[in-house]
PDB file of N, CA and C in Angstrom:
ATOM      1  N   UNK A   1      27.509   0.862  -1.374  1.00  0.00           N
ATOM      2  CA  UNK A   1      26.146   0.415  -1.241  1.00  0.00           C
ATOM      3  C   UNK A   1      25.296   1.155  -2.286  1.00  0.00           C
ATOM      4  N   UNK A   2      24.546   0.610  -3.049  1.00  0.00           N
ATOM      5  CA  UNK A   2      23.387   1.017  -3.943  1.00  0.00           C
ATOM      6  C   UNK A   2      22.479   1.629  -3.563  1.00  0.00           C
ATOM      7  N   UNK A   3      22.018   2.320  -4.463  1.00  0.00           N
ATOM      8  CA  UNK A   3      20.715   3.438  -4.124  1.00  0.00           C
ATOM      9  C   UNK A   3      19.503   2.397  -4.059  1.00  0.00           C
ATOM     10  N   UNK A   4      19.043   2.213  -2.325  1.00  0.00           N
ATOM     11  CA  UNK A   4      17.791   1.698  -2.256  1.00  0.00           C
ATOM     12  C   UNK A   4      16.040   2.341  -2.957  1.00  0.00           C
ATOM     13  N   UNK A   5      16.127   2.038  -3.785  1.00  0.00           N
ATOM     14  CA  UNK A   5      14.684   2.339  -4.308  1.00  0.00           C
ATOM     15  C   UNK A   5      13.519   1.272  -3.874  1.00  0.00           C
ATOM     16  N   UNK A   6      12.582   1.272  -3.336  1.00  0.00           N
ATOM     17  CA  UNK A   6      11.920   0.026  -2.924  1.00  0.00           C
ATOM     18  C   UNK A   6      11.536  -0.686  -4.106  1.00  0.00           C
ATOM     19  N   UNK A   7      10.964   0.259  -4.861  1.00  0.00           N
ATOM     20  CA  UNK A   7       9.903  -0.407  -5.752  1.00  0.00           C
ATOM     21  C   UNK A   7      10.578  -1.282  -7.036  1.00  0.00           C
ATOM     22  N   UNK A   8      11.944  -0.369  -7.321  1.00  0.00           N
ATOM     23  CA  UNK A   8      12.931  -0.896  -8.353  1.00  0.00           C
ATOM     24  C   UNK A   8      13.444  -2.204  -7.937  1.00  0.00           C
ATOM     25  N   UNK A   9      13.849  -2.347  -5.917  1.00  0.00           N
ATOM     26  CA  UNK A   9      14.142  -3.612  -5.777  1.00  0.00           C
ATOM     27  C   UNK A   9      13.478  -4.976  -5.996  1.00  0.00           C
ATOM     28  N   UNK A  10      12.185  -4.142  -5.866  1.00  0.00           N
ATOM     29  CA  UNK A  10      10.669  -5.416  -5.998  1.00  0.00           C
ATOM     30  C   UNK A  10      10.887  -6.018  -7.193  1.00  0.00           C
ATOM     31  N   UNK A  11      10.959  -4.828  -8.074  1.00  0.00           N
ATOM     32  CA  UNK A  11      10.854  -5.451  -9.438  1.00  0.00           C
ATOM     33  C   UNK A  11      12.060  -6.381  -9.747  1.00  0.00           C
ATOM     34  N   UNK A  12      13.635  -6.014  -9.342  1.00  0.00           N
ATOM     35  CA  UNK A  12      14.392  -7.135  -9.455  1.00  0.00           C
ATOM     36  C   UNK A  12      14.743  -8.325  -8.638  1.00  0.00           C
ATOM     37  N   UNK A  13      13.994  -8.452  -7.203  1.00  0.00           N
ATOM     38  CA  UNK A  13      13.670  -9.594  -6.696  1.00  0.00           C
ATOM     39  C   UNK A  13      12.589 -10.355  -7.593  1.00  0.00           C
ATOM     40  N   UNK A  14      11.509  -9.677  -7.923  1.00  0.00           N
ATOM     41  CA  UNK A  14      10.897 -10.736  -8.791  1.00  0.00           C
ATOM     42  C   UNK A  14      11.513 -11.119 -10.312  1.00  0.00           C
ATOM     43  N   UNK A  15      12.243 -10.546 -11.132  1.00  0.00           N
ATOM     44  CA  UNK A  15      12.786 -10.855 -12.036  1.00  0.00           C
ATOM     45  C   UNK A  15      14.044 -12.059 -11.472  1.00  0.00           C
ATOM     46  N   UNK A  16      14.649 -11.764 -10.358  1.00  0.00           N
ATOM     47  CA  UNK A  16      15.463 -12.824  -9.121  1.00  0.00           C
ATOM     48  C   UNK A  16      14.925 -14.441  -9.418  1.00  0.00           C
ATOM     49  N   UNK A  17      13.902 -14.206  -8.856  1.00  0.00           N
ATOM     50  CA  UNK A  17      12.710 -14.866  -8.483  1.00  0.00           C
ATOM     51  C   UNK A  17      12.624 -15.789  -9.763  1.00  0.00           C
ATOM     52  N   UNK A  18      12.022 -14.871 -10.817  1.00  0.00           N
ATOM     53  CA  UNK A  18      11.709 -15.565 -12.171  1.00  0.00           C
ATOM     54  C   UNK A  18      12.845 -16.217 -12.839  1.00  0.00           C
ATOM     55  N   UNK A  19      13.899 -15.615 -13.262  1.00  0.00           N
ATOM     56  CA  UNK A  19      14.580 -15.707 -14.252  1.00  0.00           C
ATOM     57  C   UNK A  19      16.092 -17.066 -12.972  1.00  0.00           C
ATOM     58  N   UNK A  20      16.482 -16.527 -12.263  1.00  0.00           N
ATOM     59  CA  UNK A  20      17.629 -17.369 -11.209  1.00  0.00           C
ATOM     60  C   UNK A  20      17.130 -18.067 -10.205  1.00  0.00           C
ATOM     61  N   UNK A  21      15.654 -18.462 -10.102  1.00  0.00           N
ATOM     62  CA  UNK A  21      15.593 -19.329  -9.277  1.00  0.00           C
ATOM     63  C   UNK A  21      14.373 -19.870 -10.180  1.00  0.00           C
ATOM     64  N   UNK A  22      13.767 -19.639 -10.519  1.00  0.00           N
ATOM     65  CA  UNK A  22      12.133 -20.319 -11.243  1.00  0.00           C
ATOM     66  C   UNK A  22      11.519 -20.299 -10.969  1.00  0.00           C
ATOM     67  N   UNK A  23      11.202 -19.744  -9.429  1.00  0.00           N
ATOM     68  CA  UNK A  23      10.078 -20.042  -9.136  1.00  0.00           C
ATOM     69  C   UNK A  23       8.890 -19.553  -9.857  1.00  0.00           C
ATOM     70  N   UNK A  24       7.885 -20.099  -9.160  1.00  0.00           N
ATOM     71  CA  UNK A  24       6.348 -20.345  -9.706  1.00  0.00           C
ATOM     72  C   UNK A  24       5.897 -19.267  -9.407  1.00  0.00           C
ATOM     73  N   UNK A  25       4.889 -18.974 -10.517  1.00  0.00           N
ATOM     74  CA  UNK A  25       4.020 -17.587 -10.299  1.00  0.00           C
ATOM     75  C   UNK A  25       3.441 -17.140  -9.000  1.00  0.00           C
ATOM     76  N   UNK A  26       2.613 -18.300  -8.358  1.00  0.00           N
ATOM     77  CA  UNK A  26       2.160 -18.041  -7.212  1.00  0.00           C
ATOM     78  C   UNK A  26       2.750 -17.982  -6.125  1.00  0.00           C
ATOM     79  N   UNK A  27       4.540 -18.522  -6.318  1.00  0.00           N
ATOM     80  CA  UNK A  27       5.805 -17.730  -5.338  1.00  0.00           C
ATOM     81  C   UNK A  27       5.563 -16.360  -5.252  1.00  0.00           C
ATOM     82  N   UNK A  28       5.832 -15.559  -6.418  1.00  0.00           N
ATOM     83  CA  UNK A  28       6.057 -14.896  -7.120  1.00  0.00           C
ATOM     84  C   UNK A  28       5.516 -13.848  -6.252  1.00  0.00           C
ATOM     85  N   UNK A  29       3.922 -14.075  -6.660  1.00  0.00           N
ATOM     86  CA  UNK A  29       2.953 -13.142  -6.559  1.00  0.00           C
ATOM     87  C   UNK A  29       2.931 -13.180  -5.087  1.00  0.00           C
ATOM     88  N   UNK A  30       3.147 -14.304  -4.181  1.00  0.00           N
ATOM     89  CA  UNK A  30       2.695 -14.370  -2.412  1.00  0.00           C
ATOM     90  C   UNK A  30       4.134 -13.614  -2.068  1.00  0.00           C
ATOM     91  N   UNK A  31       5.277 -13.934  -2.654  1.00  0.00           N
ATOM     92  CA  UNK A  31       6.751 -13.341  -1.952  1.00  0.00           C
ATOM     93  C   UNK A  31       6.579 -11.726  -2.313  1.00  0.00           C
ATOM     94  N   UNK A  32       5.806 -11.258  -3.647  1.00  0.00           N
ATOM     95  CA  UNK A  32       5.481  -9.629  -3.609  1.00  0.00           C
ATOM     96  C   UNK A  32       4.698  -9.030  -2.613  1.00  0.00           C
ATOM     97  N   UNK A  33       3.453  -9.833  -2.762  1.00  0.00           N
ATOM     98  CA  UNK A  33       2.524  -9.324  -1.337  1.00  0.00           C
ATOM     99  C   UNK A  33       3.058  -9.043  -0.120  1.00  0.00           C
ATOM    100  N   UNK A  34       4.241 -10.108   0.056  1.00  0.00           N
ATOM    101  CA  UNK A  34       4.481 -10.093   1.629  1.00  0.00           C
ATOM    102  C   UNK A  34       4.989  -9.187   1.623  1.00  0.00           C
ATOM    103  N   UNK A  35       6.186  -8.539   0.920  1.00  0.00           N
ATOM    104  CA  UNK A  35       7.350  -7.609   1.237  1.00  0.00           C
ATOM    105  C   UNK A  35       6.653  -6.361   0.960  1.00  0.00           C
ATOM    106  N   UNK A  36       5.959  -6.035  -0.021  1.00  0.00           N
ATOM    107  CA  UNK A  36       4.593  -4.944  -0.302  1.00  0.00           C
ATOM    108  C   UNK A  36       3.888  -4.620   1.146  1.00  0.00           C
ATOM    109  N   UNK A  37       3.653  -5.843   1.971  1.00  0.00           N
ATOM    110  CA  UNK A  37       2.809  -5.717   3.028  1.00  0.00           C
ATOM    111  C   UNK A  37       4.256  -5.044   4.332  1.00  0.00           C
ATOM    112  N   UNK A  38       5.332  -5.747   4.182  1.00  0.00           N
ATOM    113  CA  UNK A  38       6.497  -5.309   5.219  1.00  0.00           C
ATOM    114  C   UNK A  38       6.555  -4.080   4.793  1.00  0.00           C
ATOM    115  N   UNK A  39       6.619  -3.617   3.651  1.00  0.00           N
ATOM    116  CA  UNK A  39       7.483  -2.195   3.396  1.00  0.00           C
ATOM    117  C   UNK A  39       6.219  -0.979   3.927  1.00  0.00           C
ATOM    118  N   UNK A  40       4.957  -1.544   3.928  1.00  0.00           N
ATOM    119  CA  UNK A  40       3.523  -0.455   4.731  1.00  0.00           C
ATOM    120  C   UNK A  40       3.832  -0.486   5.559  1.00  0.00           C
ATOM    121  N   UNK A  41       4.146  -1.621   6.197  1.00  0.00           N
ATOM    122  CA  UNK A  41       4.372  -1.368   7.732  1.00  0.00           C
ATOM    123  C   UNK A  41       5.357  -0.656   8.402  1.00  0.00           C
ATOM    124  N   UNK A  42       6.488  -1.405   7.955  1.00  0.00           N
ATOM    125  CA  UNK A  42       7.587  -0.203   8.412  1.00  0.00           C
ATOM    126  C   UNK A  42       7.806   1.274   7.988  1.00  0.00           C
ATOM    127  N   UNK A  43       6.591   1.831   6.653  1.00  0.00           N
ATOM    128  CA  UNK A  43       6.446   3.490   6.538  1.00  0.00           C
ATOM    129  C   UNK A  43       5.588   3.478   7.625  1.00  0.00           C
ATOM    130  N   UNK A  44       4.508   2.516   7.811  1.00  0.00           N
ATOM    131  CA  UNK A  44       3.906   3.350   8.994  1.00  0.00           C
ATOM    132  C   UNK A  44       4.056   3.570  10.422  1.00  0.00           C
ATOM    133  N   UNK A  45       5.316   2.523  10.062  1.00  0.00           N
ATOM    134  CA  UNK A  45       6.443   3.062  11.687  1.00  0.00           C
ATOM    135  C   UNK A  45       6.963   4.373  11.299  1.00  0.00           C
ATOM    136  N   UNK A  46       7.485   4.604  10.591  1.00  0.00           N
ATOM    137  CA  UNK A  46       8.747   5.633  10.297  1.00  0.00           C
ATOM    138  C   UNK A  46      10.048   4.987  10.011  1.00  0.00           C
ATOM    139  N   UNK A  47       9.978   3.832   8.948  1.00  0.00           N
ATOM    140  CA  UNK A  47      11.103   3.299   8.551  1.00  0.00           C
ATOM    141  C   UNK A  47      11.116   2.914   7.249  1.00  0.00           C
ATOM    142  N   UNK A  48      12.116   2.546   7.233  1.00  0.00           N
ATOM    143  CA  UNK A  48      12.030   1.786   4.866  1.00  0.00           C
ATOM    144  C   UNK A  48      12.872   0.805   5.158  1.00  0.00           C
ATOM    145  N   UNK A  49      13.064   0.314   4.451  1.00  0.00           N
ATOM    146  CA  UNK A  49      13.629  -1.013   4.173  1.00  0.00           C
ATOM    147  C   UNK A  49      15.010  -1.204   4.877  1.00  0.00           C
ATOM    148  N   UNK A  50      15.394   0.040   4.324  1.00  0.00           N
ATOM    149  CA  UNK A  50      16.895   0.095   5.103  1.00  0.00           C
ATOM    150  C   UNK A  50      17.150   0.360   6.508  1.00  0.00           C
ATOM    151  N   UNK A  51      16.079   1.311   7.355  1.00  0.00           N
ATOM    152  CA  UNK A  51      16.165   1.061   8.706  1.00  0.00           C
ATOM    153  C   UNK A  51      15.804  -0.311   9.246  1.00  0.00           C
ATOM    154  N   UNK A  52      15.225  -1.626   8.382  1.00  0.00           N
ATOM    155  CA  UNK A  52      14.840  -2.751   9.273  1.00  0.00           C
ATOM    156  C   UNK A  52      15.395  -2.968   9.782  1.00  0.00           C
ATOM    157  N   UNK A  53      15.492  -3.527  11.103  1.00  0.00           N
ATOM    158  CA  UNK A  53      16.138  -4.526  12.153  1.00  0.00           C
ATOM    159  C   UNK A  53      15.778  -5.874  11.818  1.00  0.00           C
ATOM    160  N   UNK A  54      16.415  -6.535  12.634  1.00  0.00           N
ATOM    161  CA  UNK A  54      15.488  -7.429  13.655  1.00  0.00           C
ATOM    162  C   UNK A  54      14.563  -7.449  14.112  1.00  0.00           C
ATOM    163  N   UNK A  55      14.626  -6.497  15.166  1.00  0.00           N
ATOM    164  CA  UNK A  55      13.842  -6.565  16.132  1.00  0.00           C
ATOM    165  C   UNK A  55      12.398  -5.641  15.104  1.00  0.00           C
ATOM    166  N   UNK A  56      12.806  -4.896  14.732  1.00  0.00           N
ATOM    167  CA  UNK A  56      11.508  -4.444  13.926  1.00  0.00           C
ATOM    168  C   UNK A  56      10.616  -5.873  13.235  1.00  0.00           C
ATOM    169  N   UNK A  57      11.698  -6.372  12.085  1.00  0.00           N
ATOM    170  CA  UNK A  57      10.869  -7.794  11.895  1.00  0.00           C
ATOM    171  C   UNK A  57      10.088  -8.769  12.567  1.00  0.00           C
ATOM    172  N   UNK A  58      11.172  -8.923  14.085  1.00  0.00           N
ATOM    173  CA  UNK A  58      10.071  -9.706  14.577  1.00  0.00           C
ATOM    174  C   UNK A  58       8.986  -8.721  15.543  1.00  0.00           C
ATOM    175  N   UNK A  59       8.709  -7.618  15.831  1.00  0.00           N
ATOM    176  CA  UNK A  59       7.632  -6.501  15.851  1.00  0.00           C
ATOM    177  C   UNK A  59       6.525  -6.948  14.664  1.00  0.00           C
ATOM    178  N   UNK A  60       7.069  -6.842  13.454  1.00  0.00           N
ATOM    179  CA  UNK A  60       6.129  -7.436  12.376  1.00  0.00           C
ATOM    180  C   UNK A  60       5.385  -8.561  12.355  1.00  0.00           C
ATOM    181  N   UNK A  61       5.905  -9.849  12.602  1.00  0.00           N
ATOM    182  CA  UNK A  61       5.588 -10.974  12.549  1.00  0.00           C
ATOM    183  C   UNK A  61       4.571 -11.138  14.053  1.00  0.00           C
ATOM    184  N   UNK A  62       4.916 -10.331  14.589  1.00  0.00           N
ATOM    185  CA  UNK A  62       4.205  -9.998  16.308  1.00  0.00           C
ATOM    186  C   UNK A  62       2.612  -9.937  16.021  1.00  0.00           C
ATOM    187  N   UNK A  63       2.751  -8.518  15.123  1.00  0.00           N
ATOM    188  CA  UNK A  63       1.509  -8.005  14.813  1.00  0.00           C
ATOM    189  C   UNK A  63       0.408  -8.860  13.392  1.00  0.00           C
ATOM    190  N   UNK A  64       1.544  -9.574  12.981  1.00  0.00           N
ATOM    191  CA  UNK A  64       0.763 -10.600  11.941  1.00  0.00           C
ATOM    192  C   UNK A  64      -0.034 -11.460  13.152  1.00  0.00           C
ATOM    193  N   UNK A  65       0.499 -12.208  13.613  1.00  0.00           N
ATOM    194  CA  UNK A  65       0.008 -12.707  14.751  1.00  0.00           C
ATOM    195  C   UNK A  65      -1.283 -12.554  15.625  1.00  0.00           C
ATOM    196  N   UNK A  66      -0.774 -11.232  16.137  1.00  0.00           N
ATOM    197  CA  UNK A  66      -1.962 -11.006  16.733  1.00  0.00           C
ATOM    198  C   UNK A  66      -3.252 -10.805  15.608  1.00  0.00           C
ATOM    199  N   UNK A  67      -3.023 -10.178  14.523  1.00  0.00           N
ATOM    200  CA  UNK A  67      -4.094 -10.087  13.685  1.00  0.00           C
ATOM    201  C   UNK A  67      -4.637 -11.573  13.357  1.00  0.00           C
ATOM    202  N   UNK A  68      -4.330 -12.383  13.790  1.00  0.00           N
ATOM    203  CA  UNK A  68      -4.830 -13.688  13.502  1.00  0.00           C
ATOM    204  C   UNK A  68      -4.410 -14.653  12.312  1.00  0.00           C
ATOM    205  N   UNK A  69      -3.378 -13.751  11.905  1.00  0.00           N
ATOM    206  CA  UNK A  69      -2.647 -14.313  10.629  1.00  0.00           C
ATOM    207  C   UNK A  69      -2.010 -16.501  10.646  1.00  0.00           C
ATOM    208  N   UNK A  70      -2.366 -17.482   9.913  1.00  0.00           N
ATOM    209  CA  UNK A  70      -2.093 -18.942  10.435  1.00  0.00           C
ATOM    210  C   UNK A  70      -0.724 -18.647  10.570  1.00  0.00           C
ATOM    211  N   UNK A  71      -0.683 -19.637  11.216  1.00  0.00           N
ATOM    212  CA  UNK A  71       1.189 -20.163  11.557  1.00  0.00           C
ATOM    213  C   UNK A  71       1.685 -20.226   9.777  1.00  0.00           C
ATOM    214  N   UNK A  72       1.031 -21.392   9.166  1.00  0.00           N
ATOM    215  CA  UNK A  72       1.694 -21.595   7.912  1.00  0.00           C
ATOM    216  C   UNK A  72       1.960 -20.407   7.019  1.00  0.00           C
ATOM    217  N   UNK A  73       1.091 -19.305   7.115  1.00  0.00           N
ATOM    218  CA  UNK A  73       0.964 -17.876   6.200  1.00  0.00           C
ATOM    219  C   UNK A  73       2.191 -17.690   6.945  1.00  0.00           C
ATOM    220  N   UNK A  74       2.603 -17.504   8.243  1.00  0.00           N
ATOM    221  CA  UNK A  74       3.107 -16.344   8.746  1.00  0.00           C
ATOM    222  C   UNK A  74       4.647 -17.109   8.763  1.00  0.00           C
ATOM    223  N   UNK A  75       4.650 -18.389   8.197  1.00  0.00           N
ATOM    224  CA  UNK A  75       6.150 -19.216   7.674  1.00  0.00           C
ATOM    225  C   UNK A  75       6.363 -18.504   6.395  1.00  0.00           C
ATOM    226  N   UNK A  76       5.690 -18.796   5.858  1.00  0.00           N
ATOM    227  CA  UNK A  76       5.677 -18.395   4.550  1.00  0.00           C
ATOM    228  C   UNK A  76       6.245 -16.892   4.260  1.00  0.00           C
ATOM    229  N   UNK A  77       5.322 -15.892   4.624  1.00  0.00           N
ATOM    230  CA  UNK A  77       5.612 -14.594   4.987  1.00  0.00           C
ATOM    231  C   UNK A  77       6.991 -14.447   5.187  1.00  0.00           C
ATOM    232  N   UNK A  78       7.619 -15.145   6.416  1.00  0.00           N
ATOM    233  CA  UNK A  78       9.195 -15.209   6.874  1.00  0.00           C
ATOM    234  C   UNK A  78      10.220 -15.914   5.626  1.00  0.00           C
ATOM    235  N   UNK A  79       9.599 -16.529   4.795  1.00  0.00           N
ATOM    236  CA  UNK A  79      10.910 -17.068   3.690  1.00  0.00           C
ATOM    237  C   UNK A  79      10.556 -16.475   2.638  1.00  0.00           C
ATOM    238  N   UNK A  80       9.711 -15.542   2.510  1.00  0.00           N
ATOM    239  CA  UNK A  80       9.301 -14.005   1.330  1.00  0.00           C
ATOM    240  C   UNK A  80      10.352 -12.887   1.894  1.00  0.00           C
ATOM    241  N   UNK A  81      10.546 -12.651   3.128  1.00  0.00           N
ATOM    242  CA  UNK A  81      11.347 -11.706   3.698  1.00  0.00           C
ATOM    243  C   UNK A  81      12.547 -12.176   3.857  1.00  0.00           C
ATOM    244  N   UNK A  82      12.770 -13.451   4.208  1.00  0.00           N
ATOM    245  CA  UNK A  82      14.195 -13.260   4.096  1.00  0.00           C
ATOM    246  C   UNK A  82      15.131 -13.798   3.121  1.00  0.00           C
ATOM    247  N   UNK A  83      14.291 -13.729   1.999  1.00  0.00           N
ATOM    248  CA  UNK A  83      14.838 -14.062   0.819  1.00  0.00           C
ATOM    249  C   UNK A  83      14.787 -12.760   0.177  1.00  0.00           C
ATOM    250  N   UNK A  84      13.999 -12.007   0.529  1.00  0.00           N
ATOM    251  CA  UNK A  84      14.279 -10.816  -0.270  1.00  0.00           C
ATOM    252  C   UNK A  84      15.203  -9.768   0.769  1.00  0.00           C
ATOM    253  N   UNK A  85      15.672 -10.074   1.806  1.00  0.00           N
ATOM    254  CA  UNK A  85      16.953  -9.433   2.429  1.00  0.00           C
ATOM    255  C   UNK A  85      18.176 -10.180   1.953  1.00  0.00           C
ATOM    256  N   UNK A  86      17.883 -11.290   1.598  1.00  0.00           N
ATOM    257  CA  UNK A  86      19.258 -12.093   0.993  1.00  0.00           C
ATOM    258  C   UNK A  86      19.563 -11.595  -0.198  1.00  0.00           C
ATOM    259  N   UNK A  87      18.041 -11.204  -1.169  1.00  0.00           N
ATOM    260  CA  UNK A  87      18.808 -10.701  -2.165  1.00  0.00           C
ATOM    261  C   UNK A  87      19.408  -9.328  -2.243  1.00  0.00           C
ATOM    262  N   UNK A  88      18.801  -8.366  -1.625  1.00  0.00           N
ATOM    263  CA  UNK A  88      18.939  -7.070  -1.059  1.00  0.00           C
ATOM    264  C   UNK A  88      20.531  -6.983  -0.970  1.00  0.00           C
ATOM    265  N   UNK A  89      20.906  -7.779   0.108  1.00  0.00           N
ATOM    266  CA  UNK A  89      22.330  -7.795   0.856  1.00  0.00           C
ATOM    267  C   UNK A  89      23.242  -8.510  -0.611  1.00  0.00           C
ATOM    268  N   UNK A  90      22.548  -9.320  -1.376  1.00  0.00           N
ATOM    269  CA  UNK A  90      23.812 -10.084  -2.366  1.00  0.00           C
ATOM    270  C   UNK A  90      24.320  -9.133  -3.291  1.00  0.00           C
ATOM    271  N   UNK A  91      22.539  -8.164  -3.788  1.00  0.00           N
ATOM    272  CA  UNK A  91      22.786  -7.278  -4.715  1.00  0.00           C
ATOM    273  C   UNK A  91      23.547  -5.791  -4.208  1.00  0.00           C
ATOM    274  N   UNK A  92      23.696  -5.521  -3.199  1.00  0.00           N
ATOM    275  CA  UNK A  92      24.410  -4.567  -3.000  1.00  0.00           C
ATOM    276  C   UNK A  92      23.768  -3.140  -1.955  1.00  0.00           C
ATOM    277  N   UNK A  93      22.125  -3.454  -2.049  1.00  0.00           N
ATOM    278  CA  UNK A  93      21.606  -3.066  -1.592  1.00  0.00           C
ATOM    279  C   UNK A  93      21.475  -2.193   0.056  1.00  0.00           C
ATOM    280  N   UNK A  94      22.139  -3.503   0.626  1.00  0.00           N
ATOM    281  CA  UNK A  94      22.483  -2.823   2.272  1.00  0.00           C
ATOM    282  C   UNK A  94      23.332  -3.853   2.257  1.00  0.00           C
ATOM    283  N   UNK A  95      24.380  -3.776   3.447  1.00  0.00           N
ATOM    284  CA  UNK A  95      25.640  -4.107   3.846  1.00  0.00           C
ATOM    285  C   UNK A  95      25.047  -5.269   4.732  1.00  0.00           C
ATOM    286  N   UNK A  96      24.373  -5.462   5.327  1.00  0.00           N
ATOM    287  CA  UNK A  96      24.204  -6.694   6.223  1.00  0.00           C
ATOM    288  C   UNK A  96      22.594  -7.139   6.169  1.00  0.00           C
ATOM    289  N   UNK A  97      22.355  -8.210   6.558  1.00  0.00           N
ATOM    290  CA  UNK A  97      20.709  -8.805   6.138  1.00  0.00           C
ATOM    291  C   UNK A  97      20.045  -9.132   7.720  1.00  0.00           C
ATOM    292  N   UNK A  98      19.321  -8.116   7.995  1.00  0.00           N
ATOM    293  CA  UNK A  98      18.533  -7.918   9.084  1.00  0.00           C
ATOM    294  C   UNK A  98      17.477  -9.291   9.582  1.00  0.00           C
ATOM    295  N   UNK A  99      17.653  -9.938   8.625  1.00  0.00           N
ATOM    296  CA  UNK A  99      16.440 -11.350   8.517  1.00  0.00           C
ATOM    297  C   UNK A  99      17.251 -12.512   8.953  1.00  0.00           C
ATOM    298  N   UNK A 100      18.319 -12.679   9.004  1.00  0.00           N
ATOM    299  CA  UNK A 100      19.219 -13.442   9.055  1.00  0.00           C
ATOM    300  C   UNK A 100      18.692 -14.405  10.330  1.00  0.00           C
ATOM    301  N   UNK A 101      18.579 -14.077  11.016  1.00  0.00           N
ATOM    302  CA  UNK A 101      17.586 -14.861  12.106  1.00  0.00           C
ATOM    303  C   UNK A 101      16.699 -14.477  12.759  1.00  0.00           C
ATOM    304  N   UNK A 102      15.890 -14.001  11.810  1.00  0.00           N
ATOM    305  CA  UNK A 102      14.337 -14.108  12.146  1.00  0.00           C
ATOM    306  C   UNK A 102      13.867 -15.850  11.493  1.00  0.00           C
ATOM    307  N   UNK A 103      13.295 -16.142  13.179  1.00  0.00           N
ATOM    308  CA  UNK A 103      12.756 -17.413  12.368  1.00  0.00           C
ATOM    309  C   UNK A 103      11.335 -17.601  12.252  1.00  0.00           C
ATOM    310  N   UNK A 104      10.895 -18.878  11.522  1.00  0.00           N
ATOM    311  CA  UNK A 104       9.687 -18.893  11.111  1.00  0.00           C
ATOM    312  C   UNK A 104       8.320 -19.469  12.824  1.00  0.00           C
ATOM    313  N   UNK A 105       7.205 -19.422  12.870  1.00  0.00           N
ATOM    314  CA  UNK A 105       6.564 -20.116  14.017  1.00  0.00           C
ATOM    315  C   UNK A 105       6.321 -21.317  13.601  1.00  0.00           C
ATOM    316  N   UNK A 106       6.263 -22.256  14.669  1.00  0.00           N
ATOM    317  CA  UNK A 106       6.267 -23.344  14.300  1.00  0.00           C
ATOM    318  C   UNK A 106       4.643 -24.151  13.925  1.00  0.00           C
ATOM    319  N   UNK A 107       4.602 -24.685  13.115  1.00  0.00           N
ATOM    320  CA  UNK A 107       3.554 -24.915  12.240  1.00  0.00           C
ATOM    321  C   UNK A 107       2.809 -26.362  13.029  1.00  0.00           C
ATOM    322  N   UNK A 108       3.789 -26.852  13.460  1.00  0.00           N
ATOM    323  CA  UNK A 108       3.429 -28.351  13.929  1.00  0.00           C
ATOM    324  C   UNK A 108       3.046 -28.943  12.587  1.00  0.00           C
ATOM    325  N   UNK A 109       2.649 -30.413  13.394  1.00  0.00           N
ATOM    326  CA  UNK A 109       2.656 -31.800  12.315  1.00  0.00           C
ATOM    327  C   UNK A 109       1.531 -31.387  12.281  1.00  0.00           C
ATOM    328  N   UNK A 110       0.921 -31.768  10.524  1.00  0.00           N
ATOM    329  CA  UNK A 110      -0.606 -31.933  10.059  1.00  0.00           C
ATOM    330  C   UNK A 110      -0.732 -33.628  10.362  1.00  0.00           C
ATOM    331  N   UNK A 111      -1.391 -34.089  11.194  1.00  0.00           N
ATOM    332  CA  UNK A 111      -1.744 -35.956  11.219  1.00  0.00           C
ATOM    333  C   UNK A 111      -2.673 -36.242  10.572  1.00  0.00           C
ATOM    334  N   UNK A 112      -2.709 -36.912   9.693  1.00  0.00           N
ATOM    335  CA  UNK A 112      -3.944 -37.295   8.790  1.00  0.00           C
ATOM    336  C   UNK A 112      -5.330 -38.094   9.598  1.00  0.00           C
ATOM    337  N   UNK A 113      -6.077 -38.108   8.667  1.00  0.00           N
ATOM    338  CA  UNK A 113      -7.763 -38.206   9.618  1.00  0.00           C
ATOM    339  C   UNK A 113      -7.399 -39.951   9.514  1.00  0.00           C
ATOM    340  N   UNK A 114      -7.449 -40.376  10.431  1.00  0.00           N
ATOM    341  CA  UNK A 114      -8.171 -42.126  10.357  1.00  0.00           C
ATOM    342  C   UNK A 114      -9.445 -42.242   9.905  1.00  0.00           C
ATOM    343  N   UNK A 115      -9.331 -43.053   8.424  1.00  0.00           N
ATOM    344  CA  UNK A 115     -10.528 -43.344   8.045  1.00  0.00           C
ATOM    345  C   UNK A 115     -10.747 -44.731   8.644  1.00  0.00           C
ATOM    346  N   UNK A 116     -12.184 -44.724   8.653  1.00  0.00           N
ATOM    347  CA  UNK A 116     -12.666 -45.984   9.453  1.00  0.00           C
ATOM    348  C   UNK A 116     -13.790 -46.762   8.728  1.00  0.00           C
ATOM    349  N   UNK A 117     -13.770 -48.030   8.783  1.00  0.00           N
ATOM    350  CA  UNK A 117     -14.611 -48.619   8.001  1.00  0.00           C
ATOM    351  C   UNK A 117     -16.443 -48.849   9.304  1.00  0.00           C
ATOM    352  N   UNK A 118     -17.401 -48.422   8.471  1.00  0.00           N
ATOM    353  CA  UNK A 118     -18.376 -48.533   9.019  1.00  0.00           C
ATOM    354  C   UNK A 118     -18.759 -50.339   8.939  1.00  0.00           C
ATOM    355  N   UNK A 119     -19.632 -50.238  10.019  1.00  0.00           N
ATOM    356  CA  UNK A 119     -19.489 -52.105  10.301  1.00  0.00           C
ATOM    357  C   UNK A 119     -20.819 -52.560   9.800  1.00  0.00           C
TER     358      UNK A 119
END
């Protein structure tokens, strides 16, 4: 297993990011925030990256929540994290991927407005 550095991993999930998958800047920049925002949280548990759980994650997604965070952010949030435990675990990083089923909340259907003709 590789020497977890957080900040070194950031930088090669987003080079990940850029260069083997393409995504778009504003992937980019929302999949950094999120994991930037996971990795505060779990120092201000008393953990790093490598103690995550599960159950810590979904602790996380708990407290997004209650902070009032939308359903759609807090999907989003969940495929920033567990794409960057996928890469974590591919690159060598930790031995097993703690995200693996953490799932996203459910967003429900957006139904579009009925426009109506005035008479």
């Amino acid at each position: 297993m590789r020497h977890l550095d957080a900040d070194k991993a950031l930088r090669d999930f987003d080079l990940f990011l850029l260069l083997e998958k393409g995504a778009a800047s504003n992937t980019r920049i929302s999949y950094r925030a999120d994991v930037v925002r996971l990795a505060a949280w779990l120092r201000d548990n008393g953990l790093g990256l490598r103690e995550a759980s599960l159950e810590e994650l979904r602790r996380f997604m708990a407290d997004l929540h209650d902070l009032g965070i939308a359903p759609r952010t807090q999907a989003r949030i969940v495929a920033g994290i567990k794409a960057f435990f996928r890469f974590l675990t591919a690159e060598g990083y930790l031995d097993a991927d703690p995200a693996t089923l953490l799932e996203s909340p459910r967003t429900g259907l957006h139904l579009p407005e009925v426009l109506t003709v005035d008479e």
